[in-house]
N, C-alpha and C. Protein backbone atom coordinates (compact mmCIF):
# COMPACT_ATOMS: atom_id res chain seq x y z
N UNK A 1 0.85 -1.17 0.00
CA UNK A 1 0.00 0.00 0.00
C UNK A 1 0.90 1.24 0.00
N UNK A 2 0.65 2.23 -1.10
CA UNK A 2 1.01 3.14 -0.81
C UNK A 2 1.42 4.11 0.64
N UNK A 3 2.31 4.93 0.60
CA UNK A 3 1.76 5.59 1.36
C UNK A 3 0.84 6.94 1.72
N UNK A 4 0.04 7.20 2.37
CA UNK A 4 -0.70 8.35 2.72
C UNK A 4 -2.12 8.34 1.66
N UNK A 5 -2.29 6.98 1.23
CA UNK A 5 -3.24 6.32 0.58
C UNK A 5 -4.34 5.76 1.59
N UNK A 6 -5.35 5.99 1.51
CA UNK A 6 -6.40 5.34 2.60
C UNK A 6 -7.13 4.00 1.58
N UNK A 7 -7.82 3.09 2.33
CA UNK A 7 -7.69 1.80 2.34
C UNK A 7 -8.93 2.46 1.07
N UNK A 8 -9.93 3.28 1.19
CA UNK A 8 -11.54 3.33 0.35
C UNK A 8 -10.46 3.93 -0.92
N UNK A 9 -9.36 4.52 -1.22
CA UNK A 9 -9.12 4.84 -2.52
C UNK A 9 -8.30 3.81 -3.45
N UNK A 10 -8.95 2.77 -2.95
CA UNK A 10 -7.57 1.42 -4.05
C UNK A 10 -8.75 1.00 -4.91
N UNK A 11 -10.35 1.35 -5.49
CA UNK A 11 -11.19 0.93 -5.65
C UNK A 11 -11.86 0.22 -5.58
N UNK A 12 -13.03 -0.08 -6.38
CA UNK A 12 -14.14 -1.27 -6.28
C UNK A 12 -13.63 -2.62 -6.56
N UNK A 13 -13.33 -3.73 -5.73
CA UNK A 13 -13.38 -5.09 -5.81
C UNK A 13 -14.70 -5.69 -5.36
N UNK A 14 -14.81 -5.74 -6.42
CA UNK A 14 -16.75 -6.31 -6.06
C UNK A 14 -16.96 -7.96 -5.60
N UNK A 15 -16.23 -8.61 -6.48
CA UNK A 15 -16.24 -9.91 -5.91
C UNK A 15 -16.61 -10.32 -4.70
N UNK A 16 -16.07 -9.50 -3.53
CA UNK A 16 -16.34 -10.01 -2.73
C UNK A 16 -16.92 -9.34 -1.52
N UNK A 17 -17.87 -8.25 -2.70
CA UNK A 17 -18.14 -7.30 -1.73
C UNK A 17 -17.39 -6.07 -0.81
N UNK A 18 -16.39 -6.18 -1.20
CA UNK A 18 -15.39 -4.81 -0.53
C UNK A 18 -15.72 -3.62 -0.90
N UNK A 19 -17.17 -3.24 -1.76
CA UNK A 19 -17.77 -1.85 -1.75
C UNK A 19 -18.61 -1.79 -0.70
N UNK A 20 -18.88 -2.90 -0.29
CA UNK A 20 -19.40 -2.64 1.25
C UNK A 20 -18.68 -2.10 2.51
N UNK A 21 -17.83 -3.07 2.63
CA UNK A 21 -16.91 -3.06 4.21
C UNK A 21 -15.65 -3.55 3.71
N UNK A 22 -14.68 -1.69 4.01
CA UNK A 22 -14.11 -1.47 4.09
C UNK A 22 -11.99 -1.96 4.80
N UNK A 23 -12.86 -1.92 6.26
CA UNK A 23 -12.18 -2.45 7.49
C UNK A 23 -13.10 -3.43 7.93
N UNK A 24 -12.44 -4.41 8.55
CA UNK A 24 -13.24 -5.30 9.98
C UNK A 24 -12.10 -5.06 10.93
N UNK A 25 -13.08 -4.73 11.99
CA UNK A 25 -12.14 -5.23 13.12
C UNK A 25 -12.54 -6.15 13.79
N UNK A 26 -11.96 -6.71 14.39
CA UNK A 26 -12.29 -8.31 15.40
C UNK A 26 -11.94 -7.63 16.98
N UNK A 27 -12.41 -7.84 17.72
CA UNK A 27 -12.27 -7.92 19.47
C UNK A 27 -12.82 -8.55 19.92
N UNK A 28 -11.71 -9.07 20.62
CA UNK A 28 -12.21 -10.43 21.65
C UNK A 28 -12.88 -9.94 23.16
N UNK A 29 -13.98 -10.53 23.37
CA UNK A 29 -15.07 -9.66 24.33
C UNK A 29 -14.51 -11.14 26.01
N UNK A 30 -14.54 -10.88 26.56
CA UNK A 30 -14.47 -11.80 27.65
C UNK A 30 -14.72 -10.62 29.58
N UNK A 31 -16.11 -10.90 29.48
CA UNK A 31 -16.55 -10.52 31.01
C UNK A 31 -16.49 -8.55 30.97
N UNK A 32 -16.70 -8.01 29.85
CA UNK A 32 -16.41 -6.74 29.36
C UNK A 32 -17.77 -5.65 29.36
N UNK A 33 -18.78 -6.08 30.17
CA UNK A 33 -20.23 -5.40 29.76
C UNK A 33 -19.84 -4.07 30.77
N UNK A 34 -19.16 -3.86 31.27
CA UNK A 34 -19.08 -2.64 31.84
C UNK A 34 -17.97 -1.14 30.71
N UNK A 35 -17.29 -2.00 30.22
CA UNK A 35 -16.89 -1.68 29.05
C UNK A 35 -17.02 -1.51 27.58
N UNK A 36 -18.04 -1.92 27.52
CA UNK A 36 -18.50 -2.09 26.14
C UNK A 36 -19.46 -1.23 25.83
N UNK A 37 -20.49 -0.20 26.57
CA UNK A 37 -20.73 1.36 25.82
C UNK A 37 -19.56 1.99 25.44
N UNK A 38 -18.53 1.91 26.02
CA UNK A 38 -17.85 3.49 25.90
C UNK A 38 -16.99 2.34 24.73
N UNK A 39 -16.92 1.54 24.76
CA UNK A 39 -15.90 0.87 23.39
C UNK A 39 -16.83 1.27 22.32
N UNK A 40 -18.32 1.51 22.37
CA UNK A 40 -19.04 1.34 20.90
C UNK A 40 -18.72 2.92 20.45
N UNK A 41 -18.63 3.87 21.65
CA UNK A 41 -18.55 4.84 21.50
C UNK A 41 -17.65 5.58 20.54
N UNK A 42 -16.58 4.98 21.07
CA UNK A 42 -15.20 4.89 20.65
C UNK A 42 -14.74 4.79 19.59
N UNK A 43 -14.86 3.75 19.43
CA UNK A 43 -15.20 3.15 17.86
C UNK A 43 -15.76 3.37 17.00
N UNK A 44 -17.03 4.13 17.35
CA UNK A 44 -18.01 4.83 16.47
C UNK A 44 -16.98 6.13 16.23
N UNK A 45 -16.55 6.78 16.64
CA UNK A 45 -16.45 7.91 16.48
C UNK A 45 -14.72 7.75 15.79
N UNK A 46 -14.10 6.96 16.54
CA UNK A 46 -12.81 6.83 15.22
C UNK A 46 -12.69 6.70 14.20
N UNK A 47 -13.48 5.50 14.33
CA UNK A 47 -12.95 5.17 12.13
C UNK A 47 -13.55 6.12 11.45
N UNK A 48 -14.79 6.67 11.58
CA UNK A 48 -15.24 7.65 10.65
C UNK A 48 -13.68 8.91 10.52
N UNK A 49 -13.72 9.34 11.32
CA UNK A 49 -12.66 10.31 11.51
C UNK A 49 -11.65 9.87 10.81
N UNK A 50 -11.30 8.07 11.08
CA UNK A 50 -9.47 7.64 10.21
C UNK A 50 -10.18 7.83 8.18
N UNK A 51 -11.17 8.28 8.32
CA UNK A 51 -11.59 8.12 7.24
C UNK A 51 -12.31 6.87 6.84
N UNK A 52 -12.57 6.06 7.64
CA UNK A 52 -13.67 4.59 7.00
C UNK A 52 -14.67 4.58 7.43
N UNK A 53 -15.58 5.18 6.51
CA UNK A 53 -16.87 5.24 6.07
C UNK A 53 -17.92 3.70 6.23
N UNK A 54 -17.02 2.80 5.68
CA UNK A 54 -17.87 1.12 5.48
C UNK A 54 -16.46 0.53 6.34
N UNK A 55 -17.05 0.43 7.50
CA UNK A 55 -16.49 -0.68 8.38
C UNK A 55 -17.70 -1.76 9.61
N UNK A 56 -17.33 -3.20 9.86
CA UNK A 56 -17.88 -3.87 10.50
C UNK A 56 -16.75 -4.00 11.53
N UNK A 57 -17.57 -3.91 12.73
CA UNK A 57 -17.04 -4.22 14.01
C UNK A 57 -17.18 -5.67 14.71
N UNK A 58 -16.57 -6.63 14.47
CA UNK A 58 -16.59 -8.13 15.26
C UNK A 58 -16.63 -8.03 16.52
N UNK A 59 -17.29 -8.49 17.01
CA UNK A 59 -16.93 -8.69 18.58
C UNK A 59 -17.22 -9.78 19.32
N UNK A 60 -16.41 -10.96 19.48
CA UNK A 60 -16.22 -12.09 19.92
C UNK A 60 -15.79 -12.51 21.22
N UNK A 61 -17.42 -13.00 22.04
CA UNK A 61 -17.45 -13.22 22.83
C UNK A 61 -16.95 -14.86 23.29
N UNK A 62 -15.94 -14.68 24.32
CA UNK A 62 -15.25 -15.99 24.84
C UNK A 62 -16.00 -16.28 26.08
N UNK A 63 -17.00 -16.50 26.01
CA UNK A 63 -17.69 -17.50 27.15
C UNK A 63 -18.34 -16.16 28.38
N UNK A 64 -18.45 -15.10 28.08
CA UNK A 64 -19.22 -14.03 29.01
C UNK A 64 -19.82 -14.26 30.19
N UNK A 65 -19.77 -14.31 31.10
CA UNK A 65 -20.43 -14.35 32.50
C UNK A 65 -21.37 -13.50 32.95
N UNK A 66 -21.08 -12.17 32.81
CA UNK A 66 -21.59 -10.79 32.64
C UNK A 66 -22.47 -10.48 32.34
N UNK A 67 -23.06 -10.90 31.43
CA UNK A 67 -24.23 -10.37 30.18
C UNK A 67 -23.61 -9.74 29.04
N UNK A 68 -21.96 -10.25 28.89
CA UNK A 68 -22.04 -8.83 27.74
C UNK A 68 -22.21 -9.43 26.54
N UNK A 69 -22.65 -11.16 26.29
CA UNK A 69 -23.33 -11.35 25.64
C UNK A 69 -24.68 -10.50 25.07
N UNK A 70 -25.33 -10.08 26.22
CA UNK A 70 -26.52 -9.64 25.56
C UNK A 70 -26.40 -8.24 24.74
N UNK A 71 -25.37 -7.31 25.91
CA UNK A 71 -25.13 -6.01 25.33
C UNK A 71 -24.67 -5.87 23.95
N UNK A 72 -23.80 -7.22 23.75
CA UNK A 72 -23.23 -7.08 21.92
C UNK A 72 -24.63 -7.23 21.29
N UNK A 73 -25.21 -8.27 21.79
CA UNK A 73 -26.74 -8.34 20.62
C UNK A 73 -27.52 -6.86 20.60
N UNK A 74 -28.05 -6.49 21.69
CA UNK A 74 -28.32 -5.02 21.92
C UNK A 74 -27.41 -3.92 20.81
N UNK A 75 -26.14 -4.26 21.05
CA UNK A 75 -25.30 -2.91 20.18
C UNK A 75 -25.70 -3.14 18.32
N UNK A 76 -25.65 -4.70 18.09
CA UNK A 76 -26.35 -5.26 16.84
C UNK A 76 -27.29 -4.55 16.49
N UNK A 77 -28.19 -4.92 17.22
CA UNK A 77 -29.80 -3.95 16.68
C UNK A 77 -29.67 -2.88 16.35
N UNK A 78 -28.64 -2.30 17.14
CA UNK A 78 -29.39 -0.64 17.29
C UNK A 78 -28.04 -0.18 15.84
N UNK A 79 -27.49 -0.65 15.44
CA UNK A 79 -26.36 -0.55 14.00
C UNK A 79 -27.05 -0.77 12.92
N UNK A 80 -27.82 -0.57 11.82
CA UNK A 80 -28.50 -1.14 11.11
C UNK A 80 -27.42 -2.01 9.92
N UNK A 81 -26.33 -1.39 10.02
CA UNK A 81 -25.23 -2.13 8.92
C UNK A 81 -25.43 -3.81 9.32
């Protein structure tokens, strides 16, 4: 990759859908529901700013105790992407 090139200007690869989503990120969620508003927050408000417009946020829960199972489903809904 170039540099000072952002990831949305290398164009359309349609194949596989990359005019959709951009970035993924993956995070591994384990016992985190007290943490996980201010992560959506966070997150919401960065990538737009790094410039990525079409990104999906993973968030992979390792066995939750917490509920923050439920809060990721909750953060789901309310994302319509």
């Amino acid at each position: 990759m170039k540099q000072g090139r952002r990831w949305q200007d290398f164009g359309d690869n349609d194949d596989l859908g990359w005019d959709r989503v951009r970035l993924s990120v993956v995070i591994p969620i384990y016992n985190e529901a007290q943490t996980l508003p201010e992560l959506e927050r966070r997150v919401g408000e960065v990538l737009p700013r790094l410039g990525f417009e079409n990104y999906e946020v993973l968030l992979v829960s390792d066995g939750s105790t917490d509920g923050s199972d439920e809060l990721i489903r909750e953060m789901a809904q309310r994302d319509a992407r």
